[in-house]
Protein backbone atom coordinates (compact mmCIF):
# COMPACT_ATOMS: atom_id res chain seq x y z
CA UNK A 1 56.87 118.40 57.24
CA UNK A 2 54.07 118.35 55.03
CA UNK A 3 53.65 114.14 53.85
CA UNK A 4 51.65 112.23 51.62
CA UNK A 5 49.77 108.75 52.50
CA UNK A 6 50.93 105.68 50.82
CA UNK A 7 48.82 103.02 49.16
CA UNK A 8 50.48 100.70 52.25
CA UNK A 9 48.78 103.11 54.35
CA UNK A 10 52.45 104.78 55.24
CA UNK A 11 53.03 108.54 55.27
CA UNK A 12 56.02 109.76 53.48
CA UNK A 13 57.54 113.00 53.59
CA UNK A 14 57.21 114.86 50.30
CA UNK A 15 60.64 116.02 50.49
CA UNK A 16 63.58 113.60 50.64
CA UNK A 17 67.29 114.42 50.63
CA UNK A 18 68.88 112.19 47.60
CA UNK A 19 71.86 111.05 48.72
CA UNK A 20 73.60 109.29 45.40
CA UNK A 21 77.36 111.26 44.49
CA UNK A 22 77.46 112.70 47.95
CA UNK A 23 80.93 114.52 48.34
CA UNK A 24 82.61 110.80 50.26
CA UNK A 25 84.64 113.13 52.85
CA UNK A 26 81.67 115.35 53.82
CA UNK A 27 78.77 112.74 54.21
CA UNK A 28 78.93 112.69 57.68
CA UNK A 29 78.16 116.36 58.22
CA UNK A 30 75.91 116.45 55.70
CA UNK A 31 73.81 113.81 57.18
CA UNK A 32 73.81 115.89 60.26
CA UNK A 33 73.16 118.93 58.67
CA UNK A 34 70.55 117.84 56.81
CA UNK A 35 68.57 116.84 59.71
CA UNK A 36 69.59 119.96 61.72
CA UNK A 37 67.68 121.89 59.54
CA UNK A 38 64.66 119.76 59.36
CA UNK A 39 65.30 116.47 56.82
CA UNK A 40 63.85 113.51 57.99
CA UNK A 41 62.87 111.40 54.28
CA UNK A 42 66.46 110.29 53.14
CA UNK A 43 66.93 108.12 49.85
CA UNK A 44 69.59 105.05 49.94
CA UNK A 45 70.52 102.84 47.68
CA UNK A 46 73.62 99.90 47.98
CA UNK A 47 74.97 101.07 44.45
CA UNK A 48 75.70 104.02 46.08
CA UNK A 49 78.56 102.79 47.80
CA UNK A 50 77.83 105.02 50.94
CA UNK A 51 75.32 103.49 52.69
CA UNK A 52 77.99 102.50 55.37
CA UNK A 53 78.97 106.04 55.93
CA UNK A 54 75.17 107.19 56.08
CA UNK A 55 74.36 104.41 59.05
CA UNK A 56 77.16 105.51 60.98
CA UNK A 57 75.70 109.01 61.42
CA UNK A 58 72.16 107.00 61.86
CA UNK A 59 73.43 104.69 64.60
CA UNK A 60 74.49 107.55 66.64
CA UNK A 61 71.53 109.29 66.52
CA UNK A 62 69.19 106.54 67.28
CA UNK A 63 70.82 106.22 69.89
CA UNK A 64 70.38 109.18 71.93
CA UNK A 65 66.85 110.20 73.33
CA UNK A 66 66.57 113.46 71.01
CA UNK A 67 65.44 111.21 67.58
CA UNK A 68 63.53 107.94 67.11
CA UNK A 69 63.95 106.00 64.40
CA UNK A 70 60.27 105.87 63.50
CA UNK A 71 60.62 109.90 62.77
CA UNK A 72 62.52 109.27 60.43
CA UNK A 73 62.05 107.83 56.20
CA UNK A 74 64.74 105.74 54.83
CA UNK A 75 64.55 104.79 51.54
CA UNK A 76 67.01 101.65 50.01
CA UNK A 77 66.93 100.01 46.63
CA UNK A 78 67.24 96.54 45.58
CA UNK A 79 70.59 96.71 43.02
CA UNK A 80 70.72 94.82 39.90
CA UNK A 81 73.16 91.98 40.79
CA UNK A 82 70.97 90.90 43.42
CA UNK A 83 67.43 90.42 41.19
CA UNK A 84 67.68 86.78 41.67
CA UNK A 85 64.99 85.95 44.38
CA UNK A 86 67.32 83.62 46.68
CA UNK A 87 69.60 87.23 46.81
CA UNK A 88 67.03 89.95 47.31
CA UNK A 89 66.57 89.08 51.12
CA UNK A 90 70.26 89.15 51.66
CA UNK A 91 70.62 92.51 49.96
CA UNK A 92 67.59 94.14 51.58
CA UNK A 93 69.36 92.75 55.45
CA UNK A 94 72.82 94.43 54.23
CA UNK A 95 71.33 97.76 53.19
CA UNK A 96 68.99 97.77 56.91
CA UNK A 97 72.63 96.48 58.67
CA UNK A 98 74.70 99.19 56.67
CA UNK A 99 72.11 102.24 57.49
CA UNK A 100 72.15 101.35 61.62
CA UNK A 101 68.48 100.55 60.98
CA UNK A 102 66.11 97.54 62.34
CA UNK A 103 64.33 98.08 59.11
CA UNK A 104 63.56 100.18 56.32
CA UNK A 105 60.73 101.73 55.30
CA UNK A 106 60.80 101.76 51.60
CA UNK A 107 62.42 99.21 49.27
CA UNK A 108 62.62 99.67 45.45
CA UNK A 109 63.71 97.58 42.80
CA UNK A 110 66.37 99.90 41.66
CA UNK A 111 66.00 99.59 37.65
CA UNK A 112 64.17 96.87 35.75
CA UNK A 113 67.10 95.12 34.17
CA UNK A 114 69.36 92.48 35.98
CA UNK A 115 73.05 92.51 35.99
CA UNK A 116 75.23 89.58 36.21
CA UNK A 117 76.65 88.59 39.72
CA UNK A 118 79.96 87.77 40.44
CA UNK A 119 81.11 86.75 43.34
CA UNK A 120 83.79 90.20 43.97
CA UNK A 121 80.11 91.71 43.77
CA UNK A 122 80.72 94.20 41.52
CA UNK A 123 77.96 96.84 41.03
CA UNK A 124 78.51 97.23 37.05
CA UNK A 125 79.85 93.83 36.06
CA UNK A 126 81.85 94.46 32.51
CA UNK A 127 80.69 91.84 29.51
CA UNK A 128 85.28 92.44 27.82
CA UNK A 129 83.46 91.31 24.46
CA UNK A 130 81.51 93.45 24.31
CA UNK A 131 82.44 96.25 26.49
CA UNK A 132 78.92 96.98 28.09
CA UNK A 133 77.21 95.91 31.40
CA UNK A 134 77.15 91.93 31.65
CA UNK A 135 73.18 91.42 31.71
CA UNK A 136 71.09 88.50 32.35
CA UNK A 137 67.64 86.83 31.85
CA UNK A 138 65.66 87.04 35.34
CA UNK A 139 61.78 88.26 34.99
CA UNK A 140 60.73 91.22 36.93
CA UNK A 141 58.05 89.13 38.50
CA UNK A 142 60.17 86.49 40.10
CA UNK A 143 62.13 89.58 41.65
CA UNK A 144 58.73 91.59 42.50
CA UNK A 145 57.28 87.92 44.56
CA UNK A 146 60.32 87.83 46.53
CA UNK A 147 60.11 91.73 47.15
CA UNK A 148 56.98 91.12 48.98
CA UNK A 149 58.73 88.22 50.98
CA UNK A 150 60.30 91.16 52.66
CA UNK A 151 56.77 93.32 53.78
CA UNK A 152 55.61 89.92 55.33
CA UNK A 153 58.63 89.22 57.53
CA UNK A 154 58.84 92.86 58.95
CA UNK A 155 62.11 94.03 56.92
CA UNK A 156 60.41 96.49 55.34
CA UNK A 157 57.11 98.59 55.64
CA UNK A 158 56.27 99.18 52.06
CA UNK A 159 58.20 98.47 48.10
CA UNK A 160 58.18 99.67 44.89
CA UNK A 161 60.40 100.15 42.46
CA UNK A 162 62.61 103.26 40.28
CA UNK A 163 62.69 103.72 36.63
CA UNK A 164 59.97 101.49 36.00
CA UNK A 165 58.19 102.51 32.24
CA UNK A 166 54.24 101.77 31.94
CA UNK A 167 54.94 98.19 30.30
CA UNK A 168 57.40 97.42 33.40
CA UNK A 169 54.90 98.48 36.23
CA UNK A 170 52.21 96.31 34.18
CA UNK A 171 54.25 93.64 34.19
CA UNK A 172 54.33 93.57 38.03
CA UNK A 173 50.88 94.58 38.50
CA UNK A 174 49.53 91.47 36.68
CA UNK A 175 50.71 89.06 39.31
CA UNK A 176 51.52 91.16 41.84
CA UNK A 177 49.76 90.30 45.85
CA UNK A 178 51.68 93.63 47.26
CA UNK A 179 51.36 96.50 44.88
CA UNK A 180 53.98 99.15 44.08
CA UNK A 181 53.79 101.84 46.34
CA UNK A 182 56.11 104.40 44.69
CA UNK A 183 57.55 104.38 41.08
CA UNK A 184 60.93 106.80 41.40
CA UNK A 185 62.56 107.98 38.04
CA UNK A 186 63.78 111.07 36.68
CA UNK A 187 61.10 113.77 36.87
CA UNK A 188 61.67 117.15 36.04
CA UNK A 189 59.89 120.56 34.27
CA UNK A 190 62.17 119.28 30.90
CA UNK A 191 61.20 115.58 31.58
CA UNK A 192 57.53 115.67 32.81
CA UNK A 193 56.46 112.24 31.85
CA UNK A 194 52.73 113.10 31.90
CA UNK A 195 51.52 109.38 31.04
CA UNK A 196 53.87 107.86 33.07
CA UNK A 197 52.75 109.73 35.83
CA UNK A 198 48.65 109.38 35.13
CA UNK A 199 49.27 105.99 34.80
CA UNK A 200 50.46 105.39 38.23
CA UNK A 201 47.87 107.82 39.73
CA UNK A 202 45.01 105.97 38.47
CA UNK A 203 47.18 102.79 40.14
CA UNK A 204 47.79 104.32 43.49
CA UNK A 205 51.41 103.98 42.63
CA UNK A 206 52.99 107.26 44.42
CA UNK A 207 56.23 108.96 41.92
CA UNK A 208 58.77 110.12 42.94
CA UNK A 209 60.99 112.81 40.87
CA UNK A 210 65.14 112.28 41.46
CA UNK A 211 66.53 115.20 39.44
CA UNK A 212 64.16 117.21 39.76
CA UNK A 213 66.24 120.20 39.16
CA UNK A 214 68.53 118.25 36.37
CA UNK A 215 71.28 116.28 37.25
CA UNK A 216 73.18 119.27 38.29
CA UNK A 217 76.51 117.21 38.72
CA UNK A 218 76.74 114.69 35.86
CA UNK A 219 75.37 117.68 33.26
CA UNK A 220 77.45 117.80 29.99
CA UNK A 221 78.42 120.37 28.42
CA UNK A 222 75.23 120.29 25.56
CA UNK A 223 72.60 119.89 28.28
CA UNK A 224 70.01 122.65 29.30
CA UNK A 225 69.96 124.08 32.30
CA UNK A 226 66.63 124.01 33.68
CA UNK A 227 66.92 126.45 36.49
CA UNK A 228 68.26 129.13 33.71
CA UNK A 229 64.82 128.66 31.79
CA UNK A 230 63.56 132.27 31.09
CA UNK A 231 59.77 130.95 32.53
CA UNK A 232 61.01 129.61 35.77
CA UNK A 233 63.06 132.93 36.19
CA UNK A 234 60.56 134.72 35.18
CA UNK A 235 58.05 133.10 37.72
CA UNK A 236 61.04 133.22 40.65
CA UNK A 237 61.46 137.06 39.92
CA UNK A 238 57.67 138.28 40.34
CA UNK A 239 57.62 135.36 43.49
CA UNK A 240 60.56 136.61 45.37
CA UNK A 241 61.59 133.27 45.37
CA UNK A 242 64.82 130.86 43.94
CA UNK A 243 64.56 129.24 40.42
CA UNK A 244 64.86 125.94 42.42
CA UNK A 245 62.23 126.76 44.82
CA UNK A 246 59.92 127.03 41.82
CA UNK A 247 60.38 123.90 40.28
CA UNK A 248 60.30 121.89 43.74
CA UNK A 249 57.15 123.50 44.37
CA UNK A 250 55.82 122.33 40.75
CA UNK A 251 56.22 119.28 41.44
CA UNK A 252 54.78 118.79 44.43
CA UNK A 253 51.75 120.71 43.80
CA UNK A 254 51.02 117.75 40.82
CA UNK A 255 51.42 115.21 43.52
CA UNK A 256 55.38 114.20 43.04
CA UNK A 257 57.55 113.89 46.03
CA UNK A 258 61.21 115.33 45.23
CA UNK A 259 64.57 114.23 46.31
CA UNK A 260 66.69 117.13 45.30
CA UNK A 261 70.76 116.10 46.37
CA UNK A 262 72.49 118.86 48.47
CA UNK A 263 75.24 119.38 50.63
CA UNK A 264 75.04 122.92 51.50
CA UNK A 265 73.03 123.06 54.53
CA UNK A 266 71.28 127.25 53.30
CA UNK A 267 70.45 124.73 50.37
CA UNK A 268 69.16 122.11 52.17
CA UNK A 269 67.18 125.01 54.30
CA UNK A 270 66.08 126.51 50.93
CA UNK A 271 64.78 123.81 49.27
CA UNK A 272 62.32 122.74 52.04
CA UNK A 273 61.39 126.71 51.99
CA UNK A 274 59.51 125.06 48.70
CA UNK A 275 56.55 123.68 50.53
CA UNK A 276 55.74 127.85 52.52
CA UNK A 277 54.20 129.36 49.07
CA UNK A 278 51.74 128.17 46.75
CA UNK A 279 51.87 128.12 42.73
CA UNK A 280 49.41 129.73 40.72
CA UNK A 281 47.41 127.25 38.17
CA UNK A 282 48.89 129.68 35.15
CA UNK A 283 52.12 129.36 36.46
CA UNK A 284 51.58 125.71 37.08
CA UNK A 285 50.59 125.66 32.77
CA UNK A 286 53.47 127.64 32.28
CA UNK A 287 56.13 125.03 33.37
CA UNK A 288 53.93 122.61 31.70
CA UNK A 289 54.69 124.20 28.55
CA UNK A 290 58.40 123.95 28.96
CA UNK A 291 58.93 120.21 28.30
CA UNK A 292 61.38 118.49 26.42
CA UNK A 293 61.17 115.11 26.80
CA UNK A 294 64.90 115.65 27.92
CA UNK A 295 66.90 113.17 29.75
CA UNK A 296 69.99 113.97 31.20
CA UNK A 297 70.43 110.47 33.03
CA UNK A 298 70.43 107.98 30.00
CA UNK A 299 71.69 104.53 30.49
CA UNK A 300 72.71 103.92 27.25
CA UNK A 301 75.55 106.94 28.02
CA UNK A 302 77.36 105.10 30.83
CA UNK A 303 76.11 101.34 30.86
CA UNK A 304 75.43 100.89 26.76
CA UNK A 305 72.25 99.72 27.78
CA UNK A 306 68.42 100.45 26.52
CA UNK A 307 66.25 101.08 29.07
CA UNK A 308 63.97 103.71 28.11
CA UNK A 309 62.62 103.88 25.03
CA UNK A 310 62.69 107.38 23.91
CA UNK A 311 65.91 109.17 22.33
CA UNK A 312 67.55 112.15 24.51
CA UNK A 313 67.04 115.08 22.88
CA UNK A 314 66.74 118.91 23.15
């Protein structure tokens, strides 16, 4: 598996299998299948509410002789009820104790906006006046310091953090001992974030593109559908290659790592088949051209929250 080199010195597989909205009944033989045909970079998260189900399949095979846990990349973030620093090392030790893991090897602030805790611990805590997510006041910073609290007692190899915008990661990077590793957000031929992404390249902060091929299973009805686009078809066609392949391979030949979700294993198979042809440069300007600034995971739709600043649109 071809991998990339962190700025923490770590080498990270440039394909990951995203595991949010896995099908609940199925996870466990996805997880297996998944590594059956060759995935060994999987991305966690405790608002995910499967982490549990994940480690079981994890604990079993660590402990056989045929995989070691240090062949394998596992990914958790840092939700937003636990951004208050006397929480984050309790959430980080659940999400290592849930996966059937002595540690993890990337940690991420999940987004930069803390949610109120309550003590049932619910992942979207409801404000009834209002009828949006119950927020409150807790600098990114003060969440970042105890982050790194984490590398120096062994819990975790690197962090970073996920939807971060250029004013977030400066934020950080200001007062920051442990830089950001990775910055993951949505990445895709219709989102491309160009500045976002030169930003963190001339700050050794590695991106990482979830959606890459659209959020294929929370798409509405209005929203484009990426892998239909008449230049990535055209460029599969005269390939011999799938529309998905195409924009997997886009991505990581400008430096992204993907974490495409699948749970069909000829998928799973498929999209890895990504990394065995090469893009040409006018093919690479082609899918350039095809950007929309289009987001299809907004959470203004489904927490009534501003987080990024620009408007969804086609």
């Amino acid at each position: 598996m071809q991998t990339v080199k962190l700025s923490s010195g770590k080498n990270i597989p440039v394909i990951g299998l995203g595991t949010w909205k896995l099908p609940t009944e199925k996870i466990d033989q996805i997880i297996r299948d998944s590594i059956e045909v060759g995935f060994r970079h999987f991305d966690c998260a405790w608002g995910y509410e499967n982490e549990e189900q994940i480690g079981n399949v994890f604990k079993e095979i660590f402990s056989t002789d045929k995989s070691k846990r240090e062949d394998f990349w596992i990914t958790s973030k840092l939700h937003n009820i636990f951004h208050d620093p006397k929480d984050v090392q309790w959430a980080c030790e659940q999400s290592i104790q849930n996966l059937g893991c002595d540690y993890l090897d990337l940690f991420l602030i999940h987004w930069p906006i803390s949610f109120e805790k309550r003590d049932d611990l619910d992942p979207e805590p409801l404000d009834f006046n209002t009828f949006t997510i119950s927020t409150v006041d807790i600098p990114l910073i003060q969440t970042w310091k105890a982050m790194e609290k984490l590398v120096e007692k062994g819990l975790v190899k690197s962090i970073g953090v996920s939807n971060f915008s250029i004013d977030h990661l400066k934020e950080i990077l200001k007062e920051a001992q442990i830089k950001p590793v990775v910055n993951q957000v949505e990445n895709h031929p219709y989102l491309q974030q160009e500045d976002l992404v030169q930003f963190c390249k001339e700050n050794q902060i590695q991106v990482i593109a979830y959606s890459p091929l659209g959020s294929l299973d929370s798409k509405q009805k209005d929203d484009p559908s990426i892998l239909d686009d008449p230049i990535i078809k055209e460029i599969s066609q005269r390939l011999n290659c799938l529309p998905a392949q195409v924009v997997l391979k886009w991505q990581i030949q400008r430096g992204l790592i993907v974490i495409p979700k699948s749970s069909n294993p000829l998928h799973m198979k498929e999209n890895l088949q990504a990394l065995e042809f090469t893009l040409s440069q006018e093919d690479m300007d082609k899918i350039k051209s095809i950007n929309r600034n289009y987001r299809f995971l907004n959470p203004m739709n489904f927490w009534g929250i501003t987080v990024f600043e620009e408007i969804k649109k086609d």
